[in-house]
Protein backbone atom coordinates (compact mmCIF):
# COMPACT_ATOMS: atom_id res chain seq x y z
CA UNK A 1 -27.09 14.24 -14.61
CA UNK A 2 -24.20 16.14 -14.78
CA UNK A 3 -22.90 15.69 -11.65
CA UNK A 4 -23.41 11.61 -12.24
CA UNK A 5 -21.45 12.34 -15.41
CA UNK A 6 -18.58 13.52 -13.96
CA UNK A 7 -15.25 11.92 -15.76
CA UNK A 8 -17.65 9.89 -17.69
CA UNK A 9 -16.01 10.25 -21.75
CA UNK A 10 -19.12 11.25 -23.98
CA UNK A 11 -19.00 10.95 -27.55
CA UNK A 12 -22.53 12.97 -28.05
CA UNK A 13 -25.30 13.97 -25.68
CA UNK A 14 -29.01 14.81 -27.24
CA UNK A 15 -31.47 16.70 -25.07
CA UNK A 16 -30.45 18.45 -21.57
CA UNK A 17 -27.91 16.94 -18.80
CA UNK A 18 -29.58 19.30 -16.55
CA UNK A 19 -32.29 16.69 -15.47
CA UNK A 20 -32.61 15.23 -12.12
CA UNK A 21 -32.33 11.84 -11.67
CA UNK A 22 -33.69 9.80 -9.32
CA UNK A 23 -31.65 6.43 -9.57
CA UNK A 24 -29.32 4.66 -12.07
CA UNK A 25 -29.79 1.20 -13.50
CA UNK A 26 -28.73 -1.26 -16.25
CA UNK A 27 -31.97 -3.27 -15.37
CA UNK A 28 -34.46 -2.79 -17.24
CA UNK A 29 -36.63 -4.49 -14.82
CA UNK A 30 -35.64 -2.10 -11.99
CA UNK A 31 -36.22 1.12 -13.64
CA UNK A 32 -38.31 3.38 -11.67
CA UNK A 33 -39.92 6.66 -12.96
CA UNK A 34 -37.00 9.34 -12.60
CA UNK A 35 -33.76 6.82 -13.75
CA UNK A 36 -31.33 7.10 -15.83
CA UNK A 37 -30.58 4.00 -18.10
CA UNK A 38 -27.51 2.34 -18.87
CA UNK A 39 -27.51 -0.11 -21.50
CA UNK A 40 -24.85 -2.21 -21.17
CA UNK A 41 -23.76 -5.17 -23.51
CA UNK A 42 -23.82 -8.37 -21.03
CA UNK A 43 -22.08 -11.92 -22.06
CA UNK A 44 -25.93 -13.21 -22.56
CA UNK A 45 -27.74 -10.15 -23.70
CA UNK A 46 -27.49 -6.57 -24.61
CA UNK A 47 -28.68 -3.91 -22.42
CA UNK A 48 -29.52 -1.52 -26.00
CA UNK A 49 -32.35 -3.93 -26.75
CA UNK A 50 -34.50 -2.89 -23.73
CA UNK A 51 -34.11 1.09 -23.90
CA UNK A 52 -37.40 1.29 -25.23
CA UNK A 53 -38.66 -1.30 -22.28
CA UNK A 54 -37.10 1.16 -19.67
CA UNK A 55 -38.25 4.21 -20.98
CA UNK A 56 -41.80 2.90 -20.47
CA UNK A 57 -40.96 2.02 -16.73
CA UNK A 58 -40.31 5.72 -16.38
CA UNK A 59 -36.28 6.31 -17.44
CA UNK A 60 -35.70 10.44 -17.87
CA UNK A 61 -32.60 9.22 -19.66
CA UNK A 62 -30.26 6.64 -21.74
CA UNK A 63 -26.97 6.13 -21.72
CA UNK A 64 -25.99 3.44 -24.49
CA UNK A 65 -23.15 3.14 -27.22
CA UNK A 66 -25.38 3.72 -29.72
CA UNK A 67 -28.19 6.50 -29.76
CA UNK A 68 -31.35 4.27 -31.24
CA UNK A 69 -32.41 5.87 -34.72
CA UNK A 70 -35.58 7.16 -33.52
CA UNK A 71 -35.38 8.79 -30.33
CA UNK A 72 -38.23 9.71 -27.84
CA UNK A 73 -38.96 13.45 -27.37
CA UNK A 74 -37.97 14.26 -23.66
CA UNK A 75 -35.56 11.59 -23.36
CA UNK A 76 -31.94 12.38 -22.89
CA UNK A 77 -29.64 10.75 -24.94
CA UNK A 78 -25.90 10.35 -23.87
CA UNK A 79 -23.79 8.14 -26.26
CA UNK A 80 -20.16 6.41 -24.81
CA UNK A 81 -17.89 4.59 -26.00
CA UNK A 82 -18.08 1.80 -22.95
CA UNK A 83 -21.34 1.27 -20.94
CA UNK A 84 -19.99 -1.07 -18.96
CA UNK A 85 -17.30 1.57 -17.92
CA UNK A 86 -19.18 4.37 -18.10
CA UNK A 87 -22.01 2.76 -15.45
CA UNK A 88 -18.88 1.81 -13.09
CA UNK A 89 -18.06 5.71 -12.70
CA UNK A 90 -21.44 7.14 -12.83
CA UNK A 91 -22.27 4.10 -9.90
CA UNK A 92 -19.51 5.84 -7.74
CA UNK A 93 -20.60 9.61 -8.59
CA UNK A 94 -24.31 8.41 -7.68
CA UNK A 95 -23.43 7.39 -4.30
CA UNK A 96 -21.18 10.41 -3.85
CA UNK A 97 -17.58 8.55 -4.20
CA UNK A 98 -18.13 5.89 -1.11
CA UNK A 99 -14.32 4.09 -1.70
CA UNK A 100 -13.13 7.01 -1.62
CA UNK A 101 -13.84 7.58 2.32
CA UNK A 102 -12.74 4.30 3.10
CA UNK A 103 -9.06 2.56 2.71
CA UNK A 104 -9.79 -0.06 0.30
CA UNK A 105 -8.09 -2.77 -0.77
CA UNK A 106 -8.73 -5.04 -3.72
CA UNK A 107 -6.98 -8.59 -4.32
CA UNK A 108 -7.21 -10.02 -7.97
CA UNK A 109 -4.81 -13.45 -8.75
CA UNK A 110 -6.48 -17.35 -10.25
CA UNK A 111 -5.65 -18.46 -6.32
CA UNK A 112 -5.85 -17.06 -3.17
CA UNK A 113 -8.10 -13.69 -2.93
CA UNK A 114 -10.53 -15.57 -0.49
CA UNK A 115 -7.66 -16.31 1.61
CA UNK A 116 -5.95 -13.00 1.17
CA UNK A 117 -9.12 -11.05 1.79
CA UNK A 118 -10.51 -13.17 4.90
CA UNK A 119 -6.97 -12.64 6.86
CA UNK A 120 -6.76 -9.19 6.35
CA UNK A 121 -10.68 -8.83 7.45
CA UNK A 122 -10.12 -10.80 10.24
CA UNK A 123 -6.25 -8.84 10.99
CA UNK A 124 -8.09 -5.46 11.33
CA UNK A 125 -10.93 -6.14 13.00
CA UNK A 126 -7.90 -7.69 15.57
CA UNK A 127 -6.62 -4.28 15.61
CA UNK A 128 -10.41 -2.70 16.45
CA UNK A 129 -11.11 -1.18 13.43
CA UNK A 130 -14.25 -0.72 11.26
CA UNK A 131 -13.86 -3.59 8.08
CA UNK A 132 -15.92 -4.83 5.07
CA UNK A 133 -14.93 -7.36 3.45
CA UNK A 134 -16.78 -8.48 -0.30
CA UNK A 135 -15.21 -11.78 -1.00
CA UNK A 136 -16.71 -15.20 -2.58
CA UNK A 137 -17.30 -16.85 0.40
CA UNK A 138 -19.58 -13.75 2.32
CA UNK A 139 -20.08 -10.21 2.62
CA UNK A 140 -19.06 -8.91 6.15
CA UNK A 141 -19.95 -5.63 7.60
CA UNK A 142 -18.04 -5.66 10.49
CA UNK A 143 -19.78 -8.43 12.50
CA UNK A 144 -22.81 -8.20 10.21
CA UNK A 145 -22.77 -11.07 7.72
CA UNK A 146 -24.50 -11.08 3.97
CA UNK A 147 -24.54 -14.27 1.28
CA UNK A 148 -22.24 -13.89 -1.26
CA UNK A 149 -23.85 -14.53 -4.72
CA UNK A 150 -20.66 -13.68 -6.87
CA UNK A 151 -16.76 -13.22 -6.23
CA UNK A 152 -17.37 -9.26 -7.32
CA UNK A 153 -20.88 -8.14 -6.86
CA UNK A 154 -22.13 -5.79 -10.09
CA UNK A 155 -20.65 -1.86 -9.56
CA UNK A 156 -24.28 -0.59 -8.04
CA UNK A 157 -23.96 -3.05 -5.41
CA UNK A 158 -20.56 -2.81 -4.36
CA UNK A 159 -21.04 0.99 -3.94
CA UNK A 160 -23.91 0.48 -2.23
CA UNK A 161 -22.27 -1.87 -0.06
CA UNK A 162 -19.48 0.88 0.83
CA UNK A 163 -21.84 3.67 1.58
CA UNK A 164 -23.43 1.27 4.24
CA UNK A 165 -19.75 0.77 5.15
CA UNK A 166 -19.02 3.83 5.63
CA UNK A 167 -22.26 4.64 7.39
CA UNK A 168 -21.92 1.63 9.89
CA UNK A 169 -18.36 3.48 10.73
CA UNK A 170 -16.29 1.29 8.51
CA UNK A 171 -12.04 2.68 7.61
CA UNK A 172 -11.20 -0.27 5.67
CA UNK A 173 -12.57 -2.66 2.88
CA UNK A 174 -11.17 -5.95 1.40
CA UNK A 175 -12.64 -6.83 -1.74
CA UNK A 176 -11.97 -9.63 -4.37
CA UNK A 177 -10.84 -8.33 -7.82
CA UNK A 178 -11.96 -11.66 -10.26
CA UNK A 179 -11.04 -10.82 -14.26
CA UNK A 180 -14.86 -11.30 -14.91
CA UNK A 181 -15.35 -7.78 -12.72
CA UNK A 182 -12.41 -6.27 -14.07
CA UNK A 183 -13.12 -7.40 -17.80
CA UNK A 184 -16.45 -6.28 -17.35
CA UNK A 185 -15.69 -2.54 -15.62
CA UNK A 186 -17.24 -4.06 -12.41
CA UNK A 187 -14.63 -2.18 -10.38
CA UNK A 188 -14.53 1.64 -12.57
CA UNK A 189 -14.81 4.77 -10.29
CA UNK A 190 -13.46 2.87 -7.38
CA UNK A 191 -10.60 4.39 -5.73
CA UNK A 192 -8.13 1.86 -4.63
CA UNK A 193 -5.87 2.44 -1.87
CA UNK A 194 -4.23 -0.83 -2.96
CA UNK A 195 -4.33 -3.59 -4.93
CA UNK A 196 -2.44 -7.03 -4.89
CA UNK A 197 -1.72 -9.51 -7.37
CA UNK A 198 -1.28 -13.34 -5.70
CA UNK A 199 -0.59 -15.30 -8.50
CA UNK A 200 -1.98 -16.51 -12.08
CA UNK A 201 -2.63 -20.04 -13.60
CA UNK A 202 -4.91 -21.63 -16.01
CA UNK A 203 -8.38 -20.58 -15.31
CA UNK A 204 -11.60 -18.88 -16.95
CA UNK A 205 -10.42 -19.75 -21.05
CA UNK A 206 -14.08 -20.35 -22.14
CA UNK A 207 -14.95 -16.28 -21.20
CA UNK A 208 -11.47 -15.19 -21.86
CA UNK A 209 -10.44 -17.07 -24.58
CA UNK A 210 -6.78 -16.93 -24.90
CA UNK A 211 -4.47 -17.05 -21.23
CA UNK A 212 -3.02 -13.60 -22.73
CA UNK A 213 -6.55 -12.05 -22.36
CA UNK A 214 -7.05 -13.86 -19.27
CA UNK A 215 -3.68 -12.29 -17.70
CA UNK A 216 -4.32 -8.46 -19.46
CA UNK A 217 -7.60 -8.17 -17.55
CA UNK A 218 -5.51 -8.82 -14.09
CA UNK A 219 -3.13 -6.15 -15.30
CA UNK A 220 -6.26 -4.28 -16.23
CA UNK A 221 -6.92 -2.87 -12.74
CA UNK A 222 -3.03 -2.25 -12.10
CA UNK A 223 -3.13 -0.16 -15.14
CA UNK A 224 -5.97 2.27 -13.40
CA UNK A 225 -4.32 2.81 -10.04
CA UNK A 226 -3.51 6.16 -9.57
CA UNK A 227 0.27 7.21 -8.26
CA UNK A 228 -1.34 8.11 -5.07
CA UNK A 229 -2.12 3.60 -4.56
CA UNK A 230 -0.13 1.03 -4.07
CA UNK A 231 0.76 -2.12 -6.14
CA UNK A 232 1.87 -5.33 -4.30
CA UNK A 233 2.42 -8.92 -6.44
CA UNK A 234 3.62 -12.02 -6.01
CA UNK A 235 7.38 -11.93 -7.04
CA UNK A 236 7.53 -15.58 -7.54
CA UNK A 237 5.05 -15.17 -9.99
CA UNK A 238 6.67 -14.27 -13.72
CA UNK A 239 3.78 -12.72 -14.60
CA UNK A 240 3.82 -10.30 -11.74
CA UNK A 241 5.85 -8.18 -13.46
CA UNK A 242 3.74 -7.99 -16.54
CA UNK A 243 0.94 -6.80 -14.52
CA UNK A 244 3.41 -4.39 -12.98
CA UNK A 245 4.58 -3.00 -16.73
CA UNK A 246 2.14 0.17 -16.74
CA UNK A 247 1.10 1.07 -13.51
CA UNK A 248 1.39 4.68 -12.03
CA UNK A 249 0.99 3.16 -8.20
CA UNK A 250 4.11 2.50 -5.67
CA UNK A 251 5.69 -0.89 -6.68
CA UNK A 252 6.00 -3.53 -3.98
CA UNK A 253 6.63 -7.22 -4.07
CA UNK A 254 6.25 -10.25 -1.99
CA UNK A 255 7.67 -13.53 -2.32
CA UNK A 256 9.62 -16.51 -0.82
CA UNK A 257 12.00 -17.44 -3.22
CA UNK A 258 13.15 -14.39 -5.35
CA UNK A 259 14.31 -10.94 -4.13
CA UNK A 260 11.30 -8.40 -2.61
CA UNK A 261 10.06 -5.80 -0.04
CA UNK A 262 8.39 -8.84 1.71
CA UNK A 263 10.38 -11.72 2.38
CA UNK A 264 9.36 -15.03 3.75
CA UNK A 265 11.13 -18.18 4.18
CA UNK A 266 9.59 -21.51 5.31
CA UNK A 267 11.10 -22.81 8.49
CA UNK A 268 8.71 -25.61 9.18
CA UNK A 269 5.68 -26.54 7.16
CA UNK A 270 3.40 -29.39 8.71
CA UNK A 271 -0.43 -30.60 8.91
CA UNK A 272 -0.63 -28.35 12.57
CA UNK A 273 0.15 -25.43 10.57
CA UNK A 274 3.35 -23.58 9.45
CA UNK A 275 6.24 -21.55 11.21
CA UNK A 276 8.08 -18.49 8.66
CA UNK A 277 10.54 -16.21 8.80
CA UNK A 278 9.67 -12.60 8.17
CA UNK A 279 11.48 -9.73 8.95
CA UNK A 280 14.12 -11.70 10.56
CA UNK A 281 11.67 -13.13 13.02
CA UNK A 282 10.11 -16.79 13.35
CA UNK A 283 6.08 -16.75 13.47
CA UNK A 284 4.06 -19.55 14.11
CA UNK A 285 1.13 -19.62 11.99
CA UNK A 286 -2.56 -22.13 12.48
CA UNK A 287 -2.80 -22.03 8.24
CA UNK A 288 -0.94 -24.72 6.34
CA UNK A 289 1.22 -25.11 3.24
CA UNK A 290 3.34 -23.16 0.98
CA UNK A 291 0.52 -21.33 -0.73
CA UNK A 292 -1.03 -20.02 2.42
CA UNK A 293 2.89 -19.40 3.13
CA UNK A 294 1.90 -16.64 -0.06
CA UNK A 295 -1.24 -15.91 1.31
CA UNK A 296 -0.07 -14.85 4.64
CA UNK A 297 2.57 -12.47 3.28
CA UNK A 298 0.46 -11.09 0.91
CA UNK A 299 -1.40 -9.67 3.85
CA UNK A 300 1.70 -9.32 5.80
CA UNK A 301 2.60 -6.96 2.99
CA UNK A 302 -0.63 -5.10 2.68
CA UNK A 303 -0.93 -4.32 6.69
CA UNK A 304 2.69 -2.18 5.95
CA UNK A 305 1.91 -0.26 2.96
CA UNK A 306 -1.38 0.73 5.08
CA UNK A 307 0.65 1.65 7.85
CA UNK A 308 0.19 -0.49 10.72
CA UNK A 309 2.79 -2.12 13.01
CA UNK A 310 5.30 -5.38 11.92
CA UNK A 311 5.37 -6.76 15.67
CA UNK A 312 1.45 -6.05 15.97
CA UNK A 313 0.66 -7.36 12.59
CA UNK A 314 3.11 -10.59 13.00
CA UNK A 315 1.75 -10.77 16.40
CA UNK A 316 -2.36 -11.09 15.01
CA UNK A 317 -1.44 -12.80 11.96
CA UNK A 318 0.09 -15.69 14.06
CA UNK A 319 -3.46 -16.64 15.50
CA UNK A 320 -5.55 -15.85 12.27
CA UNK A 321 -7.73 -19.19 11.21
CA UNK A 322 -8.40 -20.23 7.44
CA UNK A 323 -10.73 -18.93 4.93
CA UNK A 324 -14.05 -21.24 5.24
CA UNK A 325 -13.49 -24.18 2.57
CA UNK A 326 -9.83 -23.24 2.33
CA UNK A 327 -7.52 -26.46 3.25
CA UNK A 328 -10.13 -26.84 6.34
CA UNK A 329 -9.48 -30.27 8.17
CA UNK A 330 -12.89 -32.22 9.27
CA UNK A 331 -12.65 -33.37 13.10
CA UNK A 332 -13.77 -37.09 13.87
CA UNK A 333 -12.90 -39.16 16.39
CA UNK A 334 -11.33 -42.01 13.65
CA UNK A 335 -7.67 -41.55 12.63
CA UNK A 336 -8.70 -40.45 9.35
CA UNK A 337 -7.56 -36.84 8.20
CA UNK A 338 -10.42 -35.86 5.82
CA UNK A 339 -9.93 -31.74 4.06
CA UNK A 340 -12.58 -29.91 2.15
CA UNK A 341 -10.97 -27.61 -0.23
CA UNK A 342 -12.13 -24.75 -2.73
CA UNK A 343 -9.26 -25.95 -5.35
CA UNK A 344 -11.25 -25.95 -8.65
CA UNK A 345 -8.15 -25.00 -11.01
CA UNK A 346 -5.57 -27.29 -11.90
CA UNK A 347 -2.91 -25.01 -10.40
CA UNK A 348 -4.99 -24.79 -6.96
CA UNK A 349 -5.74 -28.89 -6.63
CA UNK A 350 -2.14 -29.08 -7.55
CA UNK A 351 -0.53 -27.22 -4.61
CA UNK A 352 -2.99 -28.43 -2.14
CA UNK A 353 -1.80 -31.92 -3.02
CA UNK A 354 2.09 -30.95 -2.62
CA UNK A 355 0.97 -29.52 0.36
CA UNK A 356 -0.52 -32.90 1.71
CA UNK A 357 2.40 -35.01 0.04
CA UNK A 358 4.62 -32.77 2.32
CA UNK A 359 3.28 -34.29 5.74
CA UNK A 360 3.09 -38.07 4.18
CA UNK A 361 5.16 -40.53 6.24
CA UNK A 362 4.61 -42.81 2.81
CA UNK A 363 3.12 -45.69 4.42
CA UNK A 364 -0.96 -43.88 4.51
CA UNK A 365 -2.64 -43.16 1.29
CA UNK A 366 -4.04 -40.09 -0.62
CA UNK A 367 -7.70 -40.28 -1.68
CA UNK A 368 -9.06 -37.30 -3.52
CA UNK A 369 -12.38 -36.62 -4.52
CA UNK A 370 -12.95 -33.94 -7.19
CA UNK A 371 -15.44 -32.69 -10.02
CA UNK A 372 -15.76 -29.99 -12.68
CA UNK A 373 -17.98 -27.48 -12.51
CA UNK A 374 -20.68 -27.19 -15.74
CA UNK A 375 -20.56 -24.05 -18.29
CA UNK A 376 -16.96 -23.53 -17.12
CA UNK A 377 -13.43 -23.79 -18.87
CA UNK A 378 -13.47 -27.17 -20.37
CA UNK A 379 -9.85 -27.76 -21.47
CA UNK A 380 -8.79 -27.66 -17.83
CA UNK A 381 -10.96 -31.11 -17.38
CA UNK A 382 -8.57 -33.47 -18.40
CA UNK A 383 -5.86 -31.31 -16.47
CA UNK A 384 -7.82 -31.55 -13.24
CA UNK A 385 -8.26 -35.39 -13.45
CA UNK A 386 -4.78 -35.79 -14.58
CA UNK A 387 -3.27 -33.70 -11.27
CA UNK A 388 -5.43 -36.06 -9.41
CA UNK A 389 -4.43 -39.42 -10.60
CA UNK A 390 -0.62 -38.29 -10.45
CA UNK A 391 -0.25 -36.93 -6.47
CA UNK A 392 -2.97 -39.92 -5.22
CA UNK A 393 -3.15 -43.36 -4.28
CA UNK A 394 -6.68 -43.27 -5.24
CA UNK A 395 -9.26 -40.99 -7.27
CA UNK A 396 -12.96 -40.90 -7.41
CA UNK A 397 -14.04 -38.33 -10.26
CA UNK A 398 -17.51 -37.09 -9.50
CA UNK A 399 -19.96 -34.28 -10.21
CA UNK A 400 -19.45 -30.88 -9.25
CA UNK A 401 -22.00 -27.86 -9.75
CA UNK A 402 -22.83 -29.34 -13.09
CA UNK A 403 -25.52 -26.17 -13.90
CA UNK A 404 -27.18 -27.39 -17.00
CA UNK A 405 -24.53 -29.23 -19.01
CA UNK A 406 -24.83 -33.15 -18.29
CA UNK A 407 -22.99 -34.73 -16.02
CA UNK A 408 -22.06 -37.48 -18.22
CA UNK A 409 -20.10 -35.26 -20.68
CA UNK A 410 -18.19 -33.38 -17.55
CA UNK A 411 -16.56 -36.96 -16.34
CA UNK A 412 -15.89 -37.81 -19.91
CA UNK A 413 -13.99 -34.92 -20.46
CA UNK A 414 -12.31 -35.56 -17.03
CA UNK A 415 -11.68 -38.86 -17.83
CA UNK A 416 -9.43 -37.84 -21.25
CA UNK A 417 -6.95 -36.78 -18.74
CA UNK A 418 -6.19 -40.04 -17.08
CA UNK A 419 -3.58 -42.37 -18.72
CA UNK A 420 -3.80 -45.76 -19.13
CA UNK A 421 -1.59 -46.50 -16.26
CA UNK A 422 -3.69 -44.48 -13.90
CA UNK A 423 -7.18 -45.95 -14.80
CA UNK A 424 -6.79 -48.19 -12.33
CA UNK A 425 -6.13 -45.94 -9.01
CA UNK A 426 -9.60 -44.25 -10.61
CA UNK A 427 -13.22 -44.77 -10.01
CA UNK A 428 -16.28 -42.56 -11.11
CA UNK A 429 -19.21 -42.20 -9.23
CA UNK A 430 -21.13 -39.32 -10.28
CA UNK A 431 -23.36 -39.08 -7.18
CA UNK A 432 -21.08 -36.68 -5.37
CA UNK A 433 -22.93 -37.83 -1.62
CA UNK A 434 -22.25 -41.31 -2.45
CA UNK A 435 -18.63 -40.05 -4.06
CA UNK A 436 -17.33 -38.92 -0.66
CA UNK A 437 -19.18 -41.66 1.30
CA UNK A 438 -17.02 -44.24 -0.85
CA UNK A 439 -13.98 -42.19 0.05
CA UNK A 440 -14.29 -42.89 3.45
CA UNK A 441 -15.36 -46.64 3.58
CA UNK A 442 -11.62 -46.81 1.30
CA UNK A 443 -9.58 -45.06 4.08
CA UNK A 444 -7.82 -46.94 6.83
CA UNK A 445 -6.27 -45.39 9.90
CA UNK A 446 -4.18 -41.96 8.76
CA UNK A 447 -4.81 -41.93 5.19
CA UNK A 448 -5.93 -38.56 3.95
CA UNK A 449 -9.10 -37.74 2.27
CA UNK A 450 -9.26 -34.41 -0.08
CA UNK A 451 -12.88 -32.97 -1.17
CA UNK A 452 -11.71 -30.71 -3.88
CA UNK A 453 -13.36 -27.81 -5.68
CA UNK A 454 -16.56 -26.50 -3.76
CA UNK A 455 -15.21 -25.35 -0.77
CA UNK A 456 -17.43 -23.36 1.47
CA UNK A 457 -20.54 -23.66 -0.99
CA UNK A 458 -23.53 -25.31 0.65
CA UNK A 459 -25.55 -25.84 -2.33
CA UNK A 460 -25.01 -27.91 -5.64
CA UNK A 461 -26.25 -26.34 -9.03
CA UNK A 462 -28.16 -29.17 -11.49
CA UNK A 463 -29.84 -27.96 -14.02
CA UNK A 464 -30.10 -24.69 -12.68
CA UNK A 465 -31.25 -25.10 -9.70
CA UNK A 466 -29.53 -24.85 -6.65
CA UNK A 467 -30.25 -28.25 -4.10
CA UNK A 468 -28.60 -27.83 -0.21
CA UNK A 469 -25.37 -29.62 -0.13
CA UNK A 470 -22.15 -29.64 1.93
CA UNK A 471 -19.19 -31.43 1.71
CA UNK A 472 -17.97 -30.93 4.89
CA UNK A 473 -21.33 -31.71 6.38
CA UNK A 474 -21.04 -34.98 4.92
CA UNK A 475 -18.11 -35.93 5.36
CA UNK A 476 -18.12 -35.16 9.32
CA UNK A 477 -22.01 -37.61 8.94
CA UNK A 478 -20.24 -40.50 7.45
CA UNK A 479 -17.18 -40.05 9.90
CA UNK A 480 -19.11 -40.01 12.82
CA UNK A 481 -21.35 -42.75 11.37
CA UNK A 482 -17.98 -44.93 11.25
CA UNK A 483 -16.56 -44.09 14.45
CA UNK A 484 -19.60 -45.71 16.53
């Protein structure tokens, strides 16, 4: 116990720290005889109310924020101040420190860390290195690929994921940084080579609350780097020096508008992909628009401060593909240009549709498809429907991963957002198959259709359960299907 305890703050301990432990778990339901319990208060329930259940399974000892009032003789008892913290560092002293025998990297921002993440995976297993990657889309182990089942797996995982890492001969890791993980201490004990900040917009409000809270637990995991790490944000961002304000890491900035370290500037920015200026060199890129513009030197940036080469790096970057779901075009053999996107904030549908204005002659038109997901931020609804309606000729509102809130009330609340003037560019069709079908029987020769806000998922969530569905797979049927 002591050993797991290491750097863990203890406000009082009752029996011995001596004891050897066999495992460490905040499940109660996957306590074996010889674990340690941490009781950690969750968003839906509270880890204290089951000390007694894991106990019974066989836990030697408790760690909670509260010793209980009666206390079980040959139980240890170690109080904290923050589980949820508390579990992060004793996760990493449990597996013997795994980050800290690997360089790892960790991207936090509203937009972008799939993007970020997946080019720098794919960059440095270019340059034959070991890689992880933990992102939403998949877990990678160098070529070995795992589900993804969250954007930030819980802290036991993740350190179990970079022991196997390091065992399977793995020097680097790219992980996603959400404010859920960092809120909720996902990523304490890890020792960050780096981290980098792409941007921040209105997201998350129904667990955050307030944007302020939303933007303090980005600058949460800035505020833990040690002077030995590096920092790297998104200059253009105003916030990026907010998350910069306390941070003992080396300060670095990106951008393509204002001054930085890492300066890009957008020579030529079209639907085959985009050519940039960095380092006083132009580089022909396969991603499009200005975001991935961000995206790309956000890595750019990273590969640097780690050391490697500019020419090799500009020279790897240049033939780098897109994230899965991430402004991915849908091949057919009609003259439509159909894109599946993972833009599920208002900031994120809104620069994907720039993007696509960008490469509009003005005579083809924009259709976009797009939903809300259930049990999410509601007030950005309105926002989403109203982007929509204002950068396309035509809008279908449908049904996202509704989970278990109805349908009914997630298009209403969509539907607030779209002005009187726009009501008639807009249809609703909550059936999202029969949402995107529509969308093509609308589009002549080289209009553009957007499928916004699940990406790369191949499932849809109703009612809490998960059905098989693909928006790309769909949209390629009915393409096909009208090309014959």
């Amino acid at each position: 116990m002591n050993e797991i305890l290491k750097e863990v703050p203890m406000t009082s301990i009752s029996g011995s720290s001596e004891t050897d432990i066999k495992q460490v778990d905040f499940d109660s339901r996957k306590v074996v005889q010889g674990s340690v319990f941490v009781a950690v208060k969750g968003t839906r329930s509270d880890g204290h109310t089951y000390i007694d259940k894991a106990i019974k399974s066989g836990a030697k000892a408790v760690v909670c924020e509260r010793i209980p009032v009666r206390t079980k003789p040959g139980i240890t008892y170690i109080a904290v101040k923050n589980s949820a913290r508390a579990l992060g560092l004793m996760a990493s002293n449990f597996y013997r420190n795994p980050s800290g025998k690997l360089i790892l990297i960790g991207v936090t921002g509203t937009n972008g860390k799939t993007s970020v993440t997946t080019i720098l995976y794919d960059l440095f297993r270019n340059f034959d290195y070991g890689v992880g990657l933990i992102s939403t889309v998949d877990i990678k182990i160098n070529d070995q690929v795992y589900e993804a089942e969250y954007t930030t797996p819980d802290t036991l995982q993740i350190n179990q994921l970079l022991v196997e890492m390091v065992e399977k001969g793995c020097t680097h890791c790219f992980m996603e940084a959400s404010s859920h993980a960092i809120e909720q201490e996902r990523v304490a004990g890890l020792k960050f080579t780096g981290v980098v900040f792409t941007n921040v917009s209105h997201d998350h409000l129904d667990y955050h609350q307030t944007f302020d809270a939303y933007i303090k637990a980005k600058k949460k995991i800035f505020d833990d780097l040690p002077s030995s790490a590096f920092a790297l944000v998104n200059a253009d961002d105003r916030r990026g020096k907010i998350v910069l304000q306390n941070t003992k890491g080396l300060k670095s900035t990106f951008s393509l508008k204002n001054p930085s370290e890492f300066k890009g500037k957008i020579i030529t920015n079209t639907i085959q992909g985009l050519e940039l200026e960095i380092e006083n060199t132009n580089v022909w890129f396969k991603l499009i628009g200005e975001f991935n513009a961000y995206n790309l030197l956000a890595a750019y940036g990273t590969a640097i401060l780690i050391g490697e080469d500019s020419e090799k790096i500009l020279k790897y970057l240049s033939d780098v593909d897109p994230a899965p779901g991430r402004f991915e075009q849908i091949k057919s053999n009609t003259k439509i240009i159909a894109i599946v996107d993972y833009a599920h904030t208002p900031d994120a549908l809104r620069n994907v549709l720039k993007t696509i204005s960008a490469f509009r002659t003005g005579n083809e038109h924009v259709i976009t498809v797009v939903g809300c997901g259930g049990e999410r931020d509601k007030t950005k609804r309105p926002i989403m429907a109203s982007i929509a309606c204002e950068l396309s000729n035509k809008v279908i509102l449908t049904m996202d991963n509704p989970r278990n809130e109805d349908p009914d009330e997630i298009l209403r609340d969509m539907k607030e957002g779209v002005s009187a003037s726009d009501k008639k560019k807009m249809l609703v069709i909550k059936n999202r198959t029969e949402a995107i079908k529509t969308a093509c029987l609308m589009a002549d020769e080289n209009d553009i259709i957007l499928v916004a806000g699940k990406g790369h998922e191949k499932y849809q969530e109703i009612a809490g359960v998960k059905h098989p569905f693909d928006d790309k797979e769909i949209l390629k049927e009915m393409l096909e299907l009208m090309a014959n």
